[in-house]
Protein backbone atom coordinates (compact mmCIF):
# COMPACT_ATOMS: atom_id res chain seq x y z
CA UNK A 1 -30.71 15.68 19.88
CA UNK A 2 -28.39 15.60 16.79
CA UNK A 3 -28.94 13.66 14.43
CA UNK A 4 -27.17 10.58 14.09
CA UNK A 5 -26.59 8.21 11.18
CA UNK A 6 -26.57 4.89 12.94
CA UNK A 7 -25.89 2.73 10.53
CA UNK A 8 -23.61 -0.42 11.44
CA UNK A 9 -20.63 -2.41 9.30
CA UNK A 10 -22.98 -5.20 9.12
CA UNK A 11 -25.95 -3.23 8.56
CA UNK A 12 -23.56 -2.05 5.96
CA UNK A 13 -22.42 -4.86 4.43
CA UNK A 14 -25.68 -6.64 4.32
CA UNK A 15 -27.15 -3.40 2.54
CA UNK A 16 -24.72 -3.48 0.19
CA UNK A 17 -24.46 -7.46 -0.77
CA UNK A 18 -28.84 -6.72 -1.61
CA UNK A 19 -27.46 -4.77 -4.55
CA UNK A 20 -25.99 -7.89 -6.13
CA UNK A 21 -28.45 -10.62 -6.67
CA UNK A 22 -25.85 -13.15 -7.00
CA UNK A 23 -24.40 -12.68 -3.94
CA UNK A 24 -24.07 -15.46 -1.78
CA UNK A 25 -23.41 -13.46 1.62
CA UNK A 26 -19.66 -15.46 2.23
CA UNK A 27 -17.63 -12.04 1.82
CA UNK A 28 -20.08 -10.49 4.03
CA UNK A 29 -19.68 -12.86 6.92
CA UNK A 30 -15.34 -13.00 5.80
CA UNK A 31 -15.68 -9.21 6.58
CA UNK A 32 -17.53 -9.35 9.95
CA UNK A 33 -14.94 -12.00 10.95
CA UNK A 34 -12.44 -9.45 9.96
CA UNK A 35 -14.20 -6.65 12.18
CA UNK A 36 -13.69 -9.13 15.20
CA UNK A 37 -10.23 -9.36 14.76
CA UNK A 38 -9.97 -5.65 14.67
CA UNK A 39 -11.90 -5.45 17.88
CA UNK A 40 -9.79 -7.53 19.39
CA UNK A 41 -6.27 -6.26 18.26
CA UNK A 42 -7.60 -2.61 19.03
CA UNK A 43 -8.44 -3.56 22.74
CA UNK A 44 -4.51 -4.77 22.79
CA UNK A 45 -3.47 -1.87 21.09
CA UNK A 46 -5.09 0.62 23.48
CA UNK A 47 -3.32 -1.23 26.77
CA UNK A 48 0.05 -2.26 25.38
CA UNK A 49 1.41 0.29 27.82
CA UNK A 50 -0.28 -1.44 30.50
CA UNK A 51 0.98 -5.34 29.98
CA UNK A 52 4.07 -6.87 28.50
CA UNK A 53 3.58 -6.26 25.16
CA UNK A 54 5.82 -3.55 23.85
CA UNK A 55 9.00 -4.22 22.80
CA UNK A 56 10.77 -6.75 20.30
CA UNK A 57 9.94 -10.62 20.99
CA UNK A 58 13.77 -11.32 20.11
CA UNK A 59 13.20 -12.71 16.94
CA UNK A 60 13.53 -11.95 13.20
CA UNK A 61 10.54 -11.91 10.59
CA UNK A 62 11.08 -13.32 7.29
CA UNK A 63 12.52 -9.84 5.60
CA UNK A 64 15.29 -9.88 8.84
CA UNK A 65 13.29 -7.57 10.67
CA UNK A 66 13.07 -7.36 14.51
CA UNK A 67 9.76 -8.68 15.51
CA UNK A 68 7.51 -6.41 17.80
CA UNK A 69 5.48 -8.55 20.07
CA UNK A 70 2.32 -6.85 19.71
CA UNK A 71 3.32 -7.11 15.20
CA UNK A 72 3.00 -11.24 16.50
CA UNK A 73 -0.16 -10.98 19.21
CA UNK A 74 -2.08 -8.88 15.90
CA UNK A 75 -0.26 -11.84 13.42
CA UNK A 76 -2.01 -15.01 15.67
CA UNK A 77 -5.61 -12.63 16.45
CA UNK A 78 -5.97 -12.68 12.93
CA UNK A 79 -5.36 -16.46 11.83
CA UNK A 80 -7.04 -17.32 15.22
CA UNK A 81 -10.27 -14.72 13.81
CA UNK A 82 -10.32 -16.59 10.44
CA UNK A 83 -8.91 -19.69 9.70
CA UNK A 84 -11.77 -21.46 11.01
CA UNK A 85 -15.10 -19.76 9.30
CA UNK A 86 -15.16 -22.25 6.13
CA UNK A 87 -14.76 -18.95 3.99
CA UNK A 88 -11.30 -19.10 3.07
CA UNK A 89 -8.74 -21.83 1.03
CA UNK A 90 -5.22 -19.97 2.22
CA UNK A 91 -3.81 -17.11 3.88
CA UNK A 92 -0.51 -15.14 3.64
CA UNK A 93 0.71 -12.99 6.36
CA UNK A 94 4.01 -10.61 6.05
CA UNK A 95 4.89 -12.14 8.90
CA UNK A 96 5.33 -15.54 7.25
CA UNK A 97 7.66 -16.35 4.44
CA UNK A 98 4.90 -19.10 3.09
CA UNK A 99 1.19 -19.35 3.04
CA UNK A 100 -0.59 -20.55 5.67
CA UNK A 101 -2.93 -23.11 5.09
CA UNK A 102 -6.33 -24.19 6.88
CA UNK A 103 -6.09 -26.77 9.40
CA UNK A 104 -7.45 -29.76 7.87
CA UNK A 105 -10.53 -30.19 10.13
CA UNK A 106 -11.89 -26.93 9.49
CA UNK A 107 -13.72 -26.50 6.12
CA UNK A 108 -12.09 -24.63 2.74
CA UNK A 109 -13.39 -22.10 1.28
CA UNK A 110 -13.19 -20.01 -2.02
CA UNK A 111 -11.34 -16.94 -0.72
CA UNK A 112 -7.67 -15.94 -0.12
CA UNK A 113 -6.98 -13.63 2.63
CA UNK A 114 -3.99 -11.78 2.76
CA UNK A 115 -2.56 -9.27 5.45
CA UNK A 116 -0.32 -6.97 7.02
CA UNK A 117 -1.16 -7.60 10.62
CA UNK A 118 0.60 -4.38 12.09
CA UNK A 119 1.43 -1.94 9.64
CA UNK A 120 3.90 1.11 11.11
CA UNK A 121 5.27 -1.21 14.23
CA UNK A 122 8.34 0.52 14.15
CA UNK A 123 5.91 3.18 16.31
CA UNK A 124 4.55 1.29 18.45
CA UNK A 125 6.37 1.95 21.36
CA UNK A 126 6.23 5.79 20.60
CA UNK A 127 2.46 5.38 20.67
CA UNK A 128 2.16 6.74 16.84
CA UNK A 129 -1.17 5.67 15.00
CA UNK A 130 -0.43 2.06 13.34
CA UNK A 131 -2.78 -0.38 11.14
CA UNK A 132 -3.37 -3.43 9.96
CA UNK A 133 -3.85 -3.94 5.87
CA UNK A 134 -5.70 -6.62 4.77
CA UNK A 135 -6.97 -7.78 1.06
CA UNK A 136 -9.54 -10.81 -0.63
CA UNK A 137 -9.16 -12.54 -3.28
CA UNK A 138 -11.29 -15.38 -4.96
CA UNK A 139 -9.35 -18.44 -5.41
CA UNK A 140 -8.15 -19.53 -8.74
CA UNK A 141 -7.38 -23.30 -7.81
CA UNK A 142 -9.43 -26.24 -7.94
CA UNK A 143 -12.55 -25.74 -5.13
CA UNK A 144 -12.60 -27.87 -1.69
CA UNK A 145 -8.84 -28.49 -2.55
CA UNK A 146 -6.28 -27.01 -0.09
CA UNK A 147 -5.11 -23.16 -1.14
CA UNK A 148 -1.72 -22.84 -2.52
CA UNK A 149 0.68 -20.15 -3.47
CA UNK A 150 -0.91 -19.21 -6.97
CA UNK A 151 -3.68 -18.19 -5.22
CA UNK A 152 -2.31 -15.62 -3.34
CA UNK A 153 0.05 -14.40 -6.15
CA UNK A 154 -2.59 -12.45 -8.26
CA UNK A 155 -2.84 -9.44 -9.90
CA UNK A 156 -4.12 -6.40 -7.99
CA UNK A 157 -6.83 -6.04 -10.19
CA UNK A 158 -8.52 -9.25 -9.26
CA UNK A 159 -9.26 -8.12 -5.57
CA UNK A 160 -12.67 -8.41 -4.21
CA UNK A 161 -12.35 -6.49 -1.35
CA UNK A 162 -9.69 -4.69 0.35
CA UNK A 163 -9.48 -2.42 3.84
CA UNK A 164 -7.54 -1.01 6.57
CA UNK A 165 -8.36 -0.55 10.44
CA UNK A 166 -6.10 2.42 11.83
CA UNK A 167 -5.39 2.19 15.53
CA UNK A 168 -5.37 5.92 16.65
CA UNK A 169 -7.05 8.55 18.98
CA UNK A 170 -10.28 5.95 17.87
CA UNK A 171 -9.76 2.46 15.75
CA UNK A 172 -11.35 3.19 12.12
CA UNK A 173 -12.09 0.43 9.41
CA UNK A 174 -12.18 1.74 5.87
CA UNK A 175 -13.21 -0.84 3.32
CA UNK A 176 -13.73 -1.42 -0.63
CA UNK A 177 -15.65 -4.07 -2.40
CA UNK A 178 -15.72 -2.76 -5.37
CA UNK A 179 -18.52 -0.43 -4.91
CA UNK A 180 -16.85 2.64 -3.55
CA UNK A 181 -15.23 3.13 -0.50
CA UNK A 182 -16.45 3.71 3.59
CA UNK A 183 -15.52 4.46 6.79
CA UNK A 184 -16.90 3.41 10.33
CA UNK A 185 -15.65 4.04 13.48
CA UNK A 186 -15.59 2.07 16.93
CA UNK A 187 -17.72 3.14 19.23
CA UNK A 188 -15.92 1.95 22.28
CA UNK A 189 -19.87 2.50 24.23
CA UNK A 190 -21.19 -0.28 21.60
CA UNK A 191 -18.34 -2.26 20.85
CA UNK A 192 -19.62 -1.73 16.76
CA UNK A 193 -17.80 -0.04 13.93
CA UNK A 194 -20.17 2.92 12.84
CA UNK A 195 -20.78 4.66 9.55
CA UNK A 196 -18.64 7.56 9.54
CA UNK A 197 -17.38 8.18 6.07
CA UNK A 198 -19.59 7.71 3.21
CA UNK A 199 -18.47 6.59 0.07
CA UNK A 200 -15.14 8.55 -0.01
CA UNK A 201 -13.66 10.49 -2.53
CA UNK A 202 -10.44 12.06 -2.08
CA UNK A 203 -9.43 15.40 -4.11
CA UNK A 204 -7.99 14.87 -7.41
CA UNK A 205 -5.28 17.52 -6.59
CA UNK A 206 -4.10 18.71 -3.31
CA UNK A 207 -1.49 20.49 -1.45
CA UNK A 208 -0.10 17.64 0.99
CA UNK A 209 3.26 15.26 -0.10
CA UNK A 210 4.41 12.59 2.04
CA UNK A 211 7.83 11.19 1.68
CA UNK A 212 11.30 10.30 3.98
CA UNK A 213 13.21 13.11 2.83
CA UNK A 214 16.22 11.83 4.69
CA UNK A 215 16.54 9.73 1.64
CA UNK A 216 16.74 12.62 -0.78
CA UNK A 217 20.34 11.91 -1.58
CA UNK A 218 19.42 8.79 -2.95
CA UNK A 219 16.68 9.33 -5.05
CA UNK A 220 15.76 9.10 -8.77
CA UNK A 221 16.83 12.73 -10.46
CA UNK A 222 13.12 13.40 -11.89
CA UNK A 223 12.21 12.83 -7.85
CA UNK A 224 14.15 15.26 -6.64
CA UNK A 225 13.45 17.76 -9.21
CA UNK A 226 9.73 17.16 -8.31
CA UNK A 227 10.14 17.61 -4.58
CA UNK A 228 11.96 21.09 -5.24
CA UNK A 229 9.10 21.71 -7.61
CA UNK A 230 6.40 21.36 -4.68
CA UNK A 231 8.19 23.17 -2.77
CA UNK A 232 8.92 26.25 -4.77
CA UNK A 233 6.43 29.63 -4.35
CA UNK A 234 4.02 29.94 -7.26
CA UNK A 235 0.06 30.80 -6.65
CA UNK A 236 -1.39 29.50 -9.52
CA UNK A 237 -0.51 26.13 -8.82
CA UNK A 238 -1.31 26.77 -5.31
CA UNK A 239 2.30 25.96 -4.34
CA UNK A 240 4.61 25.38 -1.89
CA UNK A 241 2.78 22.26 -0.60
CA UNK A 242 3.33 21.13 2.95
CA UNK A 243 5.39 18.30 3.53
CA UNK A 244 3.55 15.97 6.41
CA UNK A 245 5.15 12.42 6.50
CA UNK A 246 4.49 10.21 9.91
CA UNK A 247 6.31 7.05 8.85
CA UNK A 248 3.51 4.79 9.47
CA UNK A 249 2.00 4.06 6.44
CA UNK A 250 -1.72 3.00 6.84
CA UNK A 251 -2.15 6.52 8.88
CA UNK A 252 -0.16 8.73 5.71
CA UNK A 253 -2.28 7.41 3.31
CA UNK A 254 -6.00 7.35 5.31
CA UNK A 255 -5.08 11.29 6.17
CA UNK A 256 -4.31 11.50 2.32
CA UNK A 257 -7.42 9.49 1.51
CA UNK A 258 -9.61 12.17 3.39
CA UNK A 259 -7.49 15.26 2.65
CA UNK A 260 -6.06 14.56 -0.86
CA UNK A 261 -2.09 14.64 -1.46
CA UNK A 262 0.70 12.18 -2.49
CA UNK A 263 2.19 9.17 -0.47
CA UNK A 264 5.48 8.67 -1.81
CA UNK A 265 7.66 5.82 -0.76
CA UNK A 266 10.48 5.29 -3.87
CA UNK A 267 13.09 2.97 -5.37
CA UNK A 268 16.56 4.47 -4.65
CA UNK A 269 20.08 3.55 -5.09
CA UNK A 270 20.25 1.35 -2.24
CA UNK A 271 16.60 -0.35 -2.81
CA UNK A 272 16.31 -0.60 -6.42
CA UNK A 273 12.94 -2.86 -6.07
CA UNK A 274 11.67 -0.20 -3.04
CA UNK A 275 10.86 -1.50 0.27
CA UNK A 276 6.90 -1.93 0.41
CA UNK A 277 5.44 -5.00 -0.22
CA UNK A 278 3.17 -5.38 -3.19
CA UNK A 279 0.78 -8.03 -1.73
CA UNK A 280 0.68 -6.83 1.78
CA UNK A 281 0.68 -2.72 1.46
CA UNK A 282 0.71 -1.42 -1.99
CA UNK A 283 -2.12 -3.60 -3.45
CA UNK A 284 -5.01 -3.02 -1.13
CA UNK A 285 -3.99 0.68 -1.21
CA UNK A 286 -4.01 0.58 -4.00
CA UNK A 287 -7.58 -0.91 -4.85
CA UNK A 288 -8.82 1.37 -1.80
CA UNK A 289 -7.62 4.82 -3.91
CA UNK A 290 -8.68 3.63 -6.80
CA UNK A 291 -12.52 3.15 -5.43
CA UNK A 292 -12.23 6.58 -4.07
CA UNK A 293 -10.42 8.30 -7.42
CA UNK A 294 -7.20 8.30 -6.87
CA UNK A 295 -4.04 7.00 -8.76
CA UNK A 296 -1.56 4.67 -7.72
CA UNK A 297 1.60 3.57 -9.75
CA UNK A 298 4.97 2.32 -9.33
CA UNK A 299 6.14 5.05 -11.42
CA UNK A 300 5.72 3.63 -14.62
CA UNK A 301 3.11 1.19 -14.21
CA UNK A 302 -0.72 1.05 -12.84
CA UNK A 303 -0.35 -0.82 -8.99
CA UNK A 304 -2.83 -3.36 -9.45
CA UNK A 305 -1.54 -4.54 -13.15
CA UNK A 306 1.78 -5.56 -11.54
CA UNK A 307 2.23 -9.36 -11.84
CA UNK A 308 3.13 -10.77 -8.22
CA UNK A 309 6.36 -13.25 -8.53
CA UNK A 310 6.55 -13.74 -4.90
CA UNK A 311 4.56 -13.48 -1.68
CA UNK A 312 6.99 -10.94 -0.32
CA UNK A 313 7.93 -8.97 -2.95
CA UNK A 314 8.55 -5.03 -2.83
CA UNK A 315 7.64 -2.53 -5.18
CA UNK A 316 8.14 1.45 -4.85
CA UNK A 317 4.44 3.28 -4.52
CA UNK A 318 3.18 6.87 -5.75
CA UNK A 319 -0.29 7.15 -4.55
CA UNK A 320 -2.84 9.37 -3.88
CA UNK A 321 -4.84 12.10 -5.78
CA UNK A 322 -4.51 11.37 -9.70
CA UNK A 323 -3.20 14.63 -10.68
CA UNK A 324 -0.79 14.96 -8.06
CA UNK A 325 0.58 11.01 -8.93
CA UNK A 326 0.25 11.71 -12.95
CA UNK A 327 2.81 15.07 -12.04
CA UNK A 328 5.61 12.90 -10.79
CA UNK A 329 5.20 10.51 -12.86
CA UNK A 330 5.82 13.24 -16.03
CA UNK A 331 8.89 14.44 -13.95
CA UNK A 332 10.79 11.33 -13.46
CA UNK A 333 9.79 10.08 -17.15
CA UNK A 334 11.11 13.92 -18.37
CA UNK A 335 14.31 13.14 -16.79
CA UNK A 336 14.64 9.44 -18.36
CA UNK A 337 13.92 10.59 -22.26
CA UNK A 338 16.69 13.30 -21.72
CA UNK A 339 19.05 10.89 -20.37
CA UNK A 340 18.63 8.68 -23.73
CA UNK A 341 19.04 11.20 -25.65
């Protein structure tokens, strides 16, 4: 029999929280709360062919979006999976414009959650892998006070823990606390996520660049002389690389994570501010890549030092394997110091 490294999230998690004295196990049971809501969503996600649950509800999100009505069954799992375990003060969802507070008869707790309930949903009907993004912080306000908005709006670099689940050929839940980063799979014969990915470490260079090159036209100049740069012949750079972009965000980067290459989702003329949402996507990304030794930057500036002004607001992303972020980064700041000159 092969051997098999059985080794549970919450085997996991409680291994990991022994390492810290002063632990107080409340992020460890947060995170098992979150693995239930994954459960759950991925059981929907594997049969929305089967029930009424593709297609758009017939309403608009707060960024004017069509709503998907499985982005709104994973949206209500998740509140319904955690408002109630006395762990958290607040919660923000990119599918509300405000935070969303905990009911008054439940109790408040010290941490913020903060989530992207269905990352990619402009593929779910096309059955394309899809994710949901989630991110902890510890509260700044007053304790056993309701959570308000400053809570939510901090700094990347204050998370506590951060993690995707990606709904594909299996659902996977790859997590950070701080302490390096790890992958378990579902076993659908168990119903528990499984060790699969140890302490992760993606390549500091690689050969892989994911962007929408439809939107080449309207790109920063250093951009586009990078992109022709990847994709010109030369072996000792171990160039052309190979373009692989599948639109859904949470999958780009987790086959980035594991592979090593560049996720690439810019400003351009017609989104000056980009399109991804700092609290949502790019900061728990972000901290994830980081654990594992990658790079992440808005182009000029580290992810996670970015001061939040608003719940929803966008930021472009480079991010991925630290040499192949620090490269574009030198291109499109080339291009800028010529241009003053």
């Amino acid at each position: 029999m092969a051997n098999m490294n059985f080794q549970t999230l919450a085997r996991h998690i409680i291994e990991q929280e022994r390492k810290h004295p002063e632990a107080t196990g409340e992020l460890s049971s947060l995170l098992h709360d979150l693995s239930l809501a994954a459960k759950v969503i991925s059981l929907e996600v594997n049969k929305a062919g089967l029930v009424d649950i593709l297609g758009f509800t017939g309403d608009n999100n707060v960024h004017g979006e069509q709503v998907k009505k499985l982005d709104m069954y994973a949206h209500d799992m998740m509140i319904r999976a955690m408002d109630h375990g006395g762990h958290l003060c607040a919660m923000a969802s990119e599918e509300e414009e405000d935070i969303i507070h905990i009911p008054p008869h439940f109790h408040v707790g010290k941490y913020v959650l903060i989530f992207d309930p269905l990352d990619g949903s402009s593929n779910i009907d096309a059955n394309v892998s899809i994710g949901t993004i989630f991110s902890i912080y510890r509260r700044i306000s007053p304790d056993n006070q309701p959570g308000t908005t400053e809570d939510c709006l901090q700094p990347g670099h204050n998370q506590v823990a951060a993690g995707y689940i990606l709904y594909g050929s299996s659902t996977v839940l790859v997590y950070t606390a701080g302490s390096g980063v790890h992958g378990f799979t579902l076993d659908p014969a168990f119903g528990e996520f499984i060790l699969s990915h140890k302490n992760i470490q993606t390549p500091k260079k690689a050969k892989i660049y994911s962007i929408n090159e439809g939107n080449y036209l309207y790109w920063h100049p250093g951009l586009k002389k990078y992109i022709k740069y990847l994709q010109d012949e030369d072996k000792a750079t171990n160039r052309p690389y190979s373009s692989r972009y599948i639109g859904s965000m949470v999958a780009d980067i987790h086959r980035n994570l594991l592979y090593g290459g560049i996720f690439m989702y810019p400003a351009d003329s017609r989104n000056p501010n980009g399109k991804l949402r700092l609290m949502y996507e790019c900061n728990p990304m972000a901290f994830i890549i980081e654990q594992a030794g990658g790079r992440a930057t808005n182009g000029k500036q580290r992810m996670l030092d970015i001061q939040p002004e608003n719940l929803h607001q966008r930021v472009p992303i480079f991010i991925g394997s630290e040499e192949d972020v620090k490269m574009v980064e030198k291109f499109m700041a080339e291009v800028e110091v010529k241009a003053r000159k």
